[in-house]
Protein backbone atom coordinates (compact mmCIF):
# COMPACT_ATOMS: atom_id res chain seq x y z
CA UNK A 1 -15.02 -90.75 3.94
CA UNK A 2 -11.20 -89.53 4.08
CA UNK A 3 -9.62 -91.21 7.03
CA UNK A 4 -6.49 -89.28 8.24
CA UNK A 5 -4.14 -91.99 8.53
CA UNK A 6 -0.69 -90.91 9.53
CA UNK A 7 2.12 -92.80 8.05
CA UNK A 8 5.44 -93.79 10.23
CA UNK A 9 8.58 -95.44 9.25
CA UNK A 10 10.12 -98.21 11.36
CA UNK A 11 13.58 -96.72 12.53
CA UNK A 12 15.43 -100.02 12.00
CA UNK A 13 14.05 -101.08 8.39
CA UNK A 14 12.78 -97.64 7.09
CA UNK A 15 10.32 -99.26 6.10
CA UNK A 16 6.42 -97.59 6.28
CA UNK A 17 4.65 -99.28 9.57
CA UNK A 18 1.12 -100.30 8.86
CA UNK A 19 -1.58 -97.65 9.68
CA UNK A 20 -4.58 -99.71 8.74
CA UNK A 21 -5.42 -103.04 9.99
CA UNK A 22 -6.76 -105.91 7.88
CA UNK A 23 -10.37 -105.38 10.21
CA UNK A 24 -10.67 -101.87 8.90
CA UNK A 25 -10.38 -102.24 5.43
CA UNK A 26 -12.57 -105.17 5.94
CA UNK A 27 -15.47 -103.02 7.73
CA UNK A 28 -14.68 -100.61 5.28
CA UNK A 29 -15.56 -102.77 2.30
CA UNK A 30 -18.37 -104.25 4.36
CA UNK A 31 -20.19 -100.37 5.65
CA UNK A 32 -19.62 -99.58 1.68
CA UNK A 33 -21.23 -102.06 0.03
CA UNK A 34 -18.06 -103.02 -1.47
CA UNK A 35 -15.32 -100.29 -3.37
CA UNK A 36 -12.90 -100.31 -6.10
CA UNK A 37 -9.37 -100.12 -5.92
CA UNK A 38 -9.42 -96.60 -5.73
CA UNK A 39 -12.24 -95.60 -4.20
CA UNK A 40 -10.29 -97.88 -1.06
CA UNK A 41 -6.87 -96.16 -1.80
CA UNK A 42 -8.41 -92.68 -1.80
CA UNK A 43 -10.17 -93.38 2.03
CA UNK A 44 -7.11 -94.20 3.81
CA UNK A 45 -4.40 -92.17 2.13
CA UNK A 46 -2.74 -95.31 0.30
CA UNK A 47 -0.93 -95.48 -2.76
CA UNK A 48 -3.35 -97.96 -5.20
CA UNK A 49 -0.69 -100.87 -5.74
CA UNK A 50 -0.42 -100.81 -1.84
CA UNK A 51 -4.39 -101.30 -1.49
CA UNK A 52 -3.76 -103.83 -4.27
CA UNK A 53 -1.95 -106.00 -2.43
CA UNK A 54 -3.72 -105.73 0.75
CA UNK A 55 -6.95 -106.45 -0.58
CA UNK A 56 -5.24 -109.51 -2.75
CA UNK A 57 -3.84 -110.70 0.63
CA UNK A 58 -7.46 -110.31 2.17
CA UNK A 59 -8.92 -112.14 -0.74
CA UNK A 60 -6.31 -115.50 -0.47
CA UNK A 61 -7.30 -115.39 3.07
CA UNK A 62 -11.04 -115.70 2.04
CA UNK A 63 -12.06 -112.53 4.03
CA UNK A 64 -12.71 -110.65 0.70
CA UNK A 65 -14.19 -111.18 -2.98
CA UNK A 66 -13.42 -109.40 -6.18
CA UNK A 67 -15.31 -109.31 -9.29
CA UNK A 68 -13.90 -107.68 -12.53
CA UNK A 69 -16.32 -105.09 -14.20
CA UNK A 70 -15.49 -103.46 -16.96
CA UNK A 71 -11.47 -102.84 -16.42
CA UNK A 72 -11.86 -102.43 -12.98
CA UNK A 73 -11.65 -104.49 -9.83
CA UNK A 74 -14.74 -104.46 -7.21
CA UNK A 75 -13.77 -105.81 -3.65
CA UNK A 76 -16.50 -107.16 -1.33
CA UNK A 77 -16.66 -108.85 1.92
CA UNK A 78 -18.30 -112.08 1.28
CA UNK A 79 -21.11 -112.85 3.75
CA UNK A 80 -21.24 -116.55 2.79
């Protein structure tokens, strides 16, 4: 499940503009079952540490869960 996300820089900072919102990568993680780091980077077109921190972000804000298996990070929503 690619999603075409294009990416546009802010003219002031030059900075990259988000392209995905916090509720997507949440319904993402949610339709999925949960995904790694990867398998989330790979679906929108992000860079991995980007997704990292993201999902990290999600997590402190207690919309997400991650469990280590193996060397590997699986996020989840948590339906608690």
């Amino acid at each position: 499940m690619a999603v075409d996300m294009v990416k546009e820089r802010d003219e002031e900072s030059g900075q990259y503009t988000q392209t995905v919102s916090d509720d997507e990568l949440v319904a993402f993680l949610s339709e999925q079952g949960g995904a790694g780091t990867s398998e989330v980077a790979s679906a929108f077109d992000y860079k991995q540490p980007t997704v990292y921190r993201r999902l990290k972000r999600l997590e402190e804000d207690d919309r997400v869960i991650s469990r280590k298996i193996g060397g590997s990070l699986l996020w989840e929503v948590d339906n608690e």
